[in-house]
Protein backbone atom coordinates (compact mmCIF):
# COMPACT_ATOMS: atom_id res chain seq x y z
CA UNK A 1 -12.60 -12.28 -5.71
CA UNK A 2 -15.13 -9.63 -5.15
CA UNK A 3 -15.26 -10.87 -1.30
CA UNK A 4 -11.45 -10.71 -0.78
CA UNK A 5 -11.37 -7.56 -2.44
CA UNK A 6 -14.08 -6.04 0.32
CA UNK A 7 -12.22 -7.75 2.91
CA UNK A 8 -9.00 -6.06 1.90
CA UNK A 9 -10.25 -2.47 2.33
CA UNK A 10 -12.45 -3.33 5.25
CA UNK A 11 -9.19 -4.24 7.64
CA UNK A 12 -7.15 -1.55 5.72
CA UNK A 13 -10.13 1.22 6.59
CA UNK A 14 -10.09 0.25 9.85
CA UNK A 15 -6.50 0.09 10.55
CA UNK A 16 -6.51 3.84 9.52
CA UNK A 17 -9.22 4.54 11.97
CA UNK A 18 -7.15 3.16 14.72
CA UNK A 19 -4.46 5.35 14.47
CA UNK A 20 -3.08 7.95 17.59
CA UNK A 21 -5.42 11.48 17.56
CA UNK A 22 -3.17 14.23 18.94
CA UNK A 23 -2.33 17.28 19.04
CA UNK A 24 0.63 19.65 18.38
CA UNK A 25 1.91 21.69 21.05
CA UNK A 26 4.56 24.74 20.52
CA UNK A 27 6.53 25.63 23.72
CA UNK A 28 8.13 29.36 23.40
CA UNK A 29 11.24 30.38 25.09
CA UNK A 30 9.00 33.38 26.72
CA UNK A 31 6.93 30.59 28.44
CA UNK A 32 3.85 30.87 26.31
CA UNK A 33 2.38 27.77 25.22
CA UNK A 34 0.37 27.20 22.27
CA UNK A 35 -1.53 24.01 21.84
CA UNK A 36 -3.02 23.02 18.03
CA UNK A 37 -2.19 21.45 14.63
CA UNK A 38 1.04 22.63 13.03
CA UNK A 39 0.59 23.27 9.38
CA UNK A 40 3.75 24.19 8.01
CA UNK A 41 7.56 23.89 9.34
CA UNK A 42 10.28 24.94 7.34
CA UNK A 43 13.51 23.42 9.20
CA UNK A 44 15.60 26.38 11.00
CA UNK A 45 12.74 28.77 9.24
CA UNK A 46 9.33 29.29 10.97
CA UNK A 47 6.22 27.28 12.39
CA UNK A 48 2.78 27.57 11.78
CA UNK A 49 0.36 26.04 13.74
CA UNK A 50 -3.54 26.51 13.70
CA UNK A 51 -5.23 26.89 17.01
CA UNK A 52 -8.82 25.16 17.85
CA UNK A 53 -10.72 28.52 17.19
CA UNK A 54 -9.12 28.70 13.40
CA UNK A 55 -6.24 31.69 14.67
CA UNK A 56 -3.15 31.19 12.40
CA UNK A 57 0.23 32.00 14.34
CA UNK A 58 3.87 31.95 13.10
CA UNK A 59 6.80 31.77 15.34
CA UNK A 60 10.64 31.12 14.10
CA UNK A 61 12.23 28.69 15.13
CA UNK A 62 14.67 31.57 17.58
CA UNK A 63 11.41 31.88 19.61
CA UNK A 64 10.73 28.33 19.97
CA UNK A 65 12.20 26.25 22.90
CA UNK A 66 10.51 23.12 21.54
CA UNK A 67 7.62 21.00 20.05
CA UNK A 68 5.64 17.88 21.57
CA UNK A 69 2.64 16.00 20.26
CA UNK A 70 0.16 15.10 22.53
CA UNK A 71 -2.78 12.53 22.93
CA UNK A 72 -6.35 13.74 22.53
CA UNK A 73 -8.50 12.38 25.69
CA UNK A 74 -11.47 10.49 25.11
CA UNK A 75 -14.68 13.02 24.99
CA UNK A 76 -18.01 11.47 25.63
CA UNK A 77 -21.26 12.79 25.48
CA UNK A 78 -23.82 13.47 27.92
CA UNK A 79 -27.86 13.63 26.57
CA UNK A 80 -27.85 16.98 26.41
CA UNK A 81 -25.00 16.41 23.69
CA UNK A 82 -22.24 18.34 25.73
CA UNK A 83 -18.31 16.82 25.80
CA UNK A 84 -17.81 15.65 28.89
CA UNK A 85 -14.87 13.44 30.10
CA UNK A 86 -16.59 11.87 33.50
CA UNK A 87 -18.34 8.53 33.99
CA UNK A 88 -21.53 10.13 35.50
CA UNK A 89 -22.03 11.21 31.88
CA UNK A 90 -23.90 9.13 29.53
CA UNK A 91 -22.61 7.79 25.81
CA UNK A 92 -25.57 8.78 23.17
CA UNK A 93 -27.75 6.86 21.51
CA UNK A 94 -26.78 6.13 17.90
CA UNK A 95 -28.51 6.04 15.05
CA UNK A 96 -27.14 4.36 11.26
CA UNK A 97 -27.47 3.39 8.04
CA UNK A 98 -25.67 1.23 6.30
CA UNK A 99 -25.36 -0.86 2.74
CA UNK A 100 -22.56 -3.43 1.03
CA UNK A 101 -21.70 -6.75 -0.04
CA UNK A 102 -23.79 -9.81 1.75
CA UNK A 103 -21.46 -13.00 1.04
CA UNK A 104 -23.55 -16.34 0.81
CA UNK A 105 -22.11 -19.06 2.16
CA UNK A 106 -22.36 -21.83 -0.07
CA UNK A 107 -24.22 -24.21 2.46
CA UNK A 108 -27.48 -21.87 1.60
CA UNK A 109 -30.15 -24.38 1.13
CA UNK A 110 -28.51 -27.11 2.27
CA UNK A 111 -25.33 -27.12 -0.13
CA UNK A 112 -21.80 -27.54 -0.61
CA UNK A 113 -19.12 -25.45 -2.41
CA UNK A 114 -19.41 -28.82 -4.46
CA UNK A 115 -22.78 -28.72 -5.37
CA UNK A 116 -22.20 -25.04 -6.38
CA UNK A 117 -19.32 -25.78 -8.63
CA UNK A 118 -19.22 -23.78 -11.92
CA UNK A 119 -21.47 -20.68 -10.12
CA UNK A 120 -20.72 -17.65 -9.36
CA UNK A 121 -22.41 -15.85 -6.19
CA UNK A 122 -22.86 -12.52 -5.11
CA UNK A 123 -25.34 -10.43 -3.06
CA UNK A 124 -26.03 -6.61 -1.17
CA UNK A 125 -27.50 -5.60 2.29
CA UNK A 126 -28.96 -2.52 3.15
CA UNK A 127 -30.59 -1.08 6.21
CA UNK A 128 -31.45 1.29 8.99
CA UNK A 129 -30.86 0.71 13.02
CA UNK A 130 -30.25 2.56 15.87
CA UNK A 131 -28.59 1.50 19.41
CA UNK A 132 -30.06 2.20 22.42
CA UNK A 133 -27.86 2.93 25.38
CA UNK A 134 -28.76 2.10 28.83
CA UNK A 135 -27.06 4.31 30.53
CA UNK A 136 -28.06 3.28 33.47
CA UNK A 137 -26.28 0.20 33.77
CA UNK A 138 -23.07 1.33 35.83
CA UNK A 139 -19.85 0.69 34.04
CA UNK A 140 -16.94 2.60 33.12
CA UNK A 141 -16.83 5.71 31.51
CA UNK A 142 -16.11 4.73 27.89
CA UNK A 143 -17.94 1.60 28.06
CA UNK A 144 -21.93 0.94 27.70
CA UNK A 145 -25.08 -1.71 26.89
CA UNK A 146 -27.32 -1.16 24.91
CA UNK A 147 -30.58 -2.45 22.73
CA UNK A 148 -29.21 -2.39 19.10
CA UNK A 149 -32.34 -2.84 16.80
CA UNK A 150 -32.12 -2.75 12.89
CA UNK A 151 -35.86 -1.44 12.04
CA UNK A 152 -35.21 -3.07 8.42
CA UNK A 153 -32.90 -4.66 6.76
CA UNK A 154 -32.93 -5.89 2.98
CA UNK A 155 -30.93 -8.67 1.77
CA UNK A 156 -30.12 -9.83 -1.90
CA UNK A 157 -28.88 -13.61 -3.08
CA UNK A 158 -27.90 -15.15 -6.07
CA UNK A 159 -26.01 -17.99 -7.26
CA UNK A 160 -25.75 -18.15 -11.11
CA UNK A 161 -23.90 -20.26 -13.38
CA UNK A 162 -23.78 -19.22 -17.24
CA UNK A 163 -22.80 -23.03 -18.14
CA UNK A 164 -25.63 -24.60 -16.41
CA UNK A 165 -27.43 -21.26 -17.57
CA UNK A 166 -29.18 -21.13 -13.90
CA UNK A 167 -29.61 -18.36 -11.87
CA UNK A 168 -30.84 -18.49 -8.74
CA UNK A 169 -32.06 -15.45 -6.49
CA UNK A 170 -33.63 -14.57 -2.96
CA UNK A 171 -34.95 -11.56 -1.40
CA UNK A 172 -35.00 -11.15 2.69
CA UNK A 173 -36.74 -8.25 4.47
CA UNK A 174 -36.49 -8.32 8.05
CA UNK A 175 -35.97 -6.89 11.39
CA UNK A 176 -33.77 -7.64 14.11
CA UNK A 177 -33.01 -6.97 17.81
CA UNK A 178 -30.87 -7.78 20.38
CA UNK A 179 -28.14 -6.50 22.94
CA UNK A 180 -25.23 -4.84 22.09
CA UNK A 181 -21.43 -4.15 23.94
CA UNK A 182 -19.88 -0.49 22.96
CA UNK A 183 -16.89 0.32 23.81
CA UNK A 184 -14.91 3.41 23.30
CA UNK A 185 -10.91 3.63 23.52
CA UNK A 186 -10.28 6.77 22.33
CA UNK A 187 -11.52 10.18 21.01
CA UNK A 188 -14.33 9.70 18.12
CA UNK A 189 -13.40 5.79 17.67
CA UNK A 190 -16.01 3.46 18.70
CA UNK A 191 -16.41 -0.79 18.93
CA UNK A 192 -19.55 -2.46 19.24
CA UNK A 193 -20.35 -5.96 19.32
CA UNK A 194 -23.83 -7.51 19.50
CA UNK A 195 -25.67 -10.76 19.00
CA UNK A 196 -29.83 -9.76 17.73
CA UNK A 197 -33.33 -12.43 16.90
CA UNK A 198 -33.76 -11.99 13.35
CA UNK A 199 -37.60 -11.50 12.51
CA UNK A 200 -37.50 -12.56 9.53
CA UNK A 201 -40.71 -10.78 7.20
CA UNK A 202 -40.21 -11.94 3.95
CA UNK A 203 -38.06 -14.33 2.05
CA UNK A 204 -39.18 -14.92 -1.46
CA UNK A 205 -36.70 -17.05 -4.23
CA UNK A 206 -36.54 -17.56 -7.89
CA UNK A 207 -34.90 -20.10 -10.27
CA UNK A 208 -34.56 -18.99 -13.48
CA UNK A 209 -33.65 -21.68 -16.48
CA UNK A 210 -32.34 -20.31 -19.99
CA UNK A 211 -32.94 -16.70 -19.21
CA UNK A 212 -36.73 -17.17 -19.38
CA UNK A 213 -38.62 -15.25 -16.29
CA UNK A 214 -41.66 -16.86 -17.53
CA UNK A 215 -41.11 -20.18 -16.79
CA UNK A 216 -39.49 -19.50 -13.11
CA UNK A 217 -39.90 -21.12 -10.27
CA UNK A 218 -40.95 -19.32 -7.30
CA UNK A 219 -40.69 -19.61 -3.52
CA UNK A 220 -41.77 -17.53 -0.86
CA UNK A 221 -42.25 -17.52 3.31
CA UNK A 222 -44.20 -14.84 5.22
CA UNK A 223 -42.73 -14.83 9.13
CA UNK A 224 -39.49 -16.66 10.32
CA UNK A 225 -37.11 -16.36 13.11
CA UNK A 226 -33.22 -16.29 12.79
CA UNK A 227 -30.23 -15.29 14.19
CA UNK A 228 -27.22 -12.49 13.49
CA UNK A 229 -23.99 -11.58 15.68
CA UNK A 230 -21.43 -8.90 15.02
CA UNK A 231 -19.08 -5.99 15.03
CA UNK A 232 -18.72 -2.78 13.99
CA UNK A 233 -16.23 -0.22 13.86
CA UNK A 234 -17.22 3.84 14.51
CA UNK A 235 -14.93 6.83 13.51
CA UNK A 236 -16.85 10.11 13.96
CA UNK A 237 -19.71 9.27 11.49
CA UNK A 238 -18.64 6.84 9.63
CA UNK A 239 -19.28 3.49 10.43
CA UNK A 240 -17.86 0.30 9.12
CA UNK A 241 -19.28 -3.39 10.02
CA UNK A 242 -19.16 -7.06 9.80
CA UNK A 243 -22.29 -9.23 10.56
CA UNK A 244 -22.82 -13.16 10.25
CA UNK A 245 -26.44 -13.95 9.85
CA UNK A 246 -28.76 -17.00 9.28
CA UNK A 247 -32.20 -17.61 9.24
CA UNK A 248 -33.89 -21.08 7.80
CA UNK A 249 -37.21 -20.45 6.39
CA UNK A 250 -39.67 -22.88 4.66
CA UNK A 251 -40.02 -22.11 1.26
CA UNK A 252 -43.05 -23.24 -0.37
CA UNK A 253 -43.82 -23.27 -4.13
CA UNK A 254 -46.29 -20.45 -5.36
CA UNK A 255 -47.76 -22.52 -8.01
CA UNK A 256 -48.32 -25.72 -6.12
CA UNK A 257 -49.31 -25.91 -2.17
CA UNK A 258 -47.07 -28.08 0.02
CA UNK A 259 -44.10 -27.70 -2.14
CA UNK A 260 -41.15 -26.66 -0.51
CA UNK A 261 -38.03 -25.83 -2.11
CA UNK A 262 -36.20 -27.62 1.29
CA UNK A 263 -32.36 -28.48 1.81
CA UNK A 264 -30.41 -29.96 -1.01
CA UNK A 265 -29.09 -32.92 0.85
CA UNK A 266 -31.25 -33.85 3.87
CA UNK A 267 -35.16 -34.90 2.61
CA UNK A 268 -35.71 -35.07 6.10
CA UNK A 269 -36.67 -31.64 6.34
CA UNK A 270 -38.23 -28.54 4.08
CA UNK A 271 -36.55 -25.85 5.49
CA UNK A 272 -33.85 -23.81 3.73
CA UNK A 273 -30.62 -22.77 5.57
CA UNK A 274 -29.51 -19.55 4.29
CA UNK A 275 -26.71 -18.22 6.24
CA UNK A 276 -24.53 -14.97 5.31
CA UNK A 277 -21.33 -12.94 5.67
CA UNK A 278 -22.29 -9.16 5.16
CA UNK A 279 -19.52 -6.39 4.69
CA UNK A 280 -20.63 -2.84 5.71
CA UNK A 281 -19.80 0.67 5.73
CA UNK A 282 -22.25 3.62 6.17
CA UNK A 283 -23.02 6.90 8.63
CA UNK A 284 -23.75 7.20 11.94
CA UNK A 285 -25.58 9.81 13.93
């Protein structure tokens, strides 16, 4: 419920940020033209509209020969941070941080929605990142590559089931790099898409029986490799996100060497699938 419910105001956040930018434009019968965002209009009364430096002007509607709306151009920026509107400009570099509900799929360790019946799961994400655009790569004006590395990233697990009374957990810390698509289709609204190596620094697990932490048992792996693609969605600052992401790490027993926790239905192997579905929103910079 809790992942429908994400999913729900992730498509309906950014359906909003797709939406026309534009601006209002006033044309008087004396041939001026004013260009801004009308805040009031009283039908057969007045107009107000607010120009881009904050002036406040009022015409009636006798002065008025008529009103348009107009779409705002896509503005890019160059390094020096000025709006520019050419393609020998360059897009910035962005950096981000971002936190929200990580989904896990119910094949983590090997399973089946079956062999999880009667849980419940849930799980969180946070981390930091930045893109790196290589603006040197010629394409078209609103369009750029880039390195997109996440310097961490922390993950959170856990399956529980109050009937079995189980409750099983896992911690990830890790890294990840890889290249990265941007494209931008209109003022302030940005796409990216990337595919990134997770390095993978830490995965430790716990199973808990009857609520007692003292009898737990515990897994953990230093150093594994995985893999993450995605996309996210950038309005201004705020940045929204969707990321699949798997890495399969050998979990060994802390108590007893050469114990591995391993996949629930192949013995043919120790590792430990654990893929995810992560829902995001945070700023960007």
């Amino acid at each position: 419920m809790k992942q429908i419910t994400f999913i729900f105001i992730f498509v309906f956040i950014s359906t909003c940020l797709f939406s026309q930018e534009t601006k209002d434009i006033v044309y008087l019968k004396n041939g001026s033209v004013i260009k801004g965002e009308i805040t009031e209009m009283i039908p057969n009364e007045h107009i107000k509209i607010k120009t881009a430096d904050g002036s406040l002007f009022v015409y009636s509607f006798t002065e008025i020969e008529k009103t348009e709306k107009q779409e705002i151009a896509p503005t890019f920026r160059n390094v020096k941070g000025k709006n520019v509107t050419t393609a020998q400009n360059n897009i910035d570099n962005v950096f981000y941080f971002r936190l929200g509900y990580s989904s896990p799929s119910w094949k983590q360790f090997g399973g089946t929605e079956e062999d999880f019946e009667g849980f419940n799961k849930s799980g969180a994400m946070f981390e930091l990142g930045k893109i790196y655009m290589l603006n040197r790569i010629p394409l078209p004006e609103n369009m750029a590559i880039g390195i997109n590395a996440d310097f961490i990233s922390f993950y959170w697990h856990r399956f529980s089931s109050e009937e079995e009374d189980v409750d099983l957990g896992t911690l990830r810390a890790e890294s990840k790099i890889g290249p990265s698509f941007t494209f931008i289709p209109k003022y302030k609204l940005a796409v990216d898409v990337y595919a990134k190596a997770v390095i993978n620094w830490l995965t430790a697990t716990a199973i808990v029986y009857d609520d007692n932490a003292d009898d737990a048992e515990g897994y953990g792996k230093f150093g594994t490799f995985g893999f993450s693609t995605g996309l996210n969605v950038r309005y201004s600052k705020l940045m929204l996100g969707v990321e699949f992401n798997t890495i399969s790490p050998k979990l060994e027993s802390i108590d007893y060497d050469g114990e591995y926790l391993g996949n629930f239905n192949d013995n043919s192997t120790d590792k430990s699938p654990l893929p995810s579905l992560s829902f995001t929103i945070g700023m960007a910079f």
